[in-house]
Protein backbone atom coordinates (compact mmCIF):
# COMPACT_ATOMS: atom_id res chain seq x y z
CA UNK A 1 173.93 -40.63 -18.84
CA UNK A 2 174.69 -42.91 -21.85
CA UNK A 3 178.31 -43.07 -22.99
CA UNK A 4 177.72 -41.50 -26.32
CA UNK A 5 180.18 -43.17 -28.46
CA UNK A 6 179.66 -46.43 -27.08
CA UNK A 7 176.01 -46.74 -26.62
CA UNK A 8 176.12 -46.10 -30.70
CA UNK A 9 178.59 -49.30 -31.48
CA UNK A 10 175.53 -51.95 -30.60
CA UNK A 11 177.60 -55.13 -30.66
CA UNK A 12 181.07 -55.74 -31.58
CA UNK A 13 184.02 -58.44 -31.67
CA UNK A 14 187.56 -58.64 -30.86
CA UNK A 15 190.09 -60.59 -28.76
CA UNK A 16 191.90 -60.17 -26.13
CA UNK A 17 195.75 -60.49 -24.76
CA UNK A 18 196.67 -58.98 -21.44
CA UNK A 19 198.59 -60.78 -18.26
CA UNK A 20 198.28 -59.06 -14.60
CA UNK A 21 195.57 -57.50 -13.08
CA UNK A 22 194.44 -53.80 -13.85
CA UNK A 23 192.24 -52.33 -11.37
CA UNK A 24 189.13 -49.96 -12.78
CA UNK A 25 189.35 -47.44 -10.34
CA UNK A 26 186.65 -44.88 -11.04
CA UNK A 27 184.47 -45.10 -13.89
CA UNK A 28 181.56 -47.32 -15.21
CA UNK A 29 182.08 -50.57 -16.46
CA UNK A 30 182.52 -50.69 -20.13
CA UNK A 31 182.02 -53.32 -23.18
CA UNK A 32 180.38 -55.95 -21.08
CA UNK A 33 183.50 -56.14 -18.50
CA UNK A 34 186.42 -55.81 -20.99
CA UNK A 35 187.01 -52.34 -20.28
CA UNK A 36 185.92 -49.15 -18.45
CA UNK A 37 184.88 -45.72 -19.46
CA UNK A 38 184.68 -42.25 -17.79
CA UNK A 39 181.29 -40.91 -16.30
CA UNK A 40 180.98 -39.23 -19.37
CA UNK A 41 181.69 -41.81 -21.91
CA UNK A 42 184.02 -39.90 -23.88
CA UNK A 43 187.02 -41.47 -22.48
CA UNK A 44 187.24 -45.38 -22.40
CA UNK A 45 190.17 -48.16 -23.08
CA UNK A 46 189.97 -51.83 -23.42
CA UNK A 47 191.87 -54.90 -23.99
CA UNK A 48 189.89 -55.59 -26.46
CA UNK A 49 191.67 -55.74 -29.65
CA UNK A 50 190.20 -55.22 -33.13
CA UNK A 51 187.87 -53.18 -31.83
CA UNK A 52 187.83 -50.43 -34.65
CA UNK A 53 187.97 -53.56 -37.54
CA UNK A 54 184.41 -53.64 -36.45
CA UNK A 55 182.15 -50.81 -38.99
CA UNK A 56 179.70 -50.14 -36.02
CA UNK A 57 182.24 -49.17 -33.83
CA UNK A 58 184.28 -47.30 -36.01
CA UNK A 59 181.23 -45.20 -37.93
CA UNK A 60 179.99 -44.60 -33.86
CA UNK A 61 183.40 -42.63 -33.27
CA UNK A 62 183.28 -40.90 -36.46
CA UNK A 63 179.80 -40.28 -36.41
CA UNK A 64 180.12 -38.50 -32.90
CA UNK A 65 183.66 -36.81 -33.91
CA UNK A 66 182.23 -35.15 -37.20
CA UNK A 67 178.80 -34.34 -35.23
CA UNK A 68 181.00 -32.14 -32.88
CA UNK A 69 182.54 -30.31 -35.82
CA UNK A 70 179.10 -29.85 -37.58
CA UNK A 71 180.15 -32.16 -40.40
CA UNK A 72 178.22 -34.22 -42.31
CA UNK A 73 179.19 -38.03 -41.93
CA UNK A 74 178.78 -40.96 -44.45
CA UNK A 75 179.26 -44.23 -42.76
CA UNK A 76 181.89 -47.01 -43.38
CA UNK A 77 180.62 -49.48 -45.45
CA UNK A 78 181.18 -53.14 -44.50
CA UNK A 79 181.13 -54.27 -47.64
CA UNK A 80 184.59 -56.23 -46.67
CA UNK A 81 186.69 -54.30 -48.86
CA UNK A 82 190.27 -54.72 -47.69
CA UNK A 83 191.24 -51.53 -45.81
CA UNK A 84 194.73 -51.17 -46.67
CA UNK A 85 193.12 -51.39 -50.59
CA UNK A 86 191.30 -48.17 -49.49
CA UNK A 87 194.07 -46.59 -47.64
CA UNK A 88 195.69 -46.97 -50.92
CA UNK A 89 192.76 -45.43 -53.13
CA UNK A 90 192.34 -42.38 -50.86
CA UNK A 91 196.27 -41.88 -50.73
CA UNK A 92 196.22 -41.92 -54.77
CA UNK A 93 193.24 -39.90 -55.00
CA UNK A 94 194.24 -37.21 -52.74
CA UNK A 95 198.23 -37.14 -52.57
CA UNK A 96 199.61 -37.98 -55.23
């Protein structure tokens, strides 16, 4: 079975800060060693961090959470638009 959120992301960036040793325990191997997911791919966690700065990764999440609620999804554009800058749009637009 593929993981389905993170057989969607293709390939991604980050970095990494950790000290110690964590053990994987069960599980499959996850983001080319820097993490581990559940046999079902619906649960994993990694080091990794910046993982969600990356559009692939974060349209794959929200892709597969709004395709569980029957929702119809448009993808993050990567347009580099600063995303506090949005945060701020869609707070004016909505809220206030």
């Amino acid at each position: 079975m593929v993981p389905p959120i993170l057989s969607s992301m293709g390939e991604v960036t980050g970095y990494e800060i950790h000290m110690g040793v964590t053990s994987g325990g069960s599980g499959r191997e996850a983001l080319v060693g820097d993490g581990y997911a559940s046999d079902d791919g619906l649960v994993f966690g990694t080091y990794m961090h910046g993982l969600f700065s990356n559009p692939s990764a974060a349209n794959a999440l929200l892709s597969y959470l709004h395709g569980k609620k029957g929702l119809a999804f448009s993808p993050i554009s990567s347009d580099g638009a600063d995303p506090y800058e949005t945060l701020a749009d869609l707070f004016e637009q909505h809220l206030l």
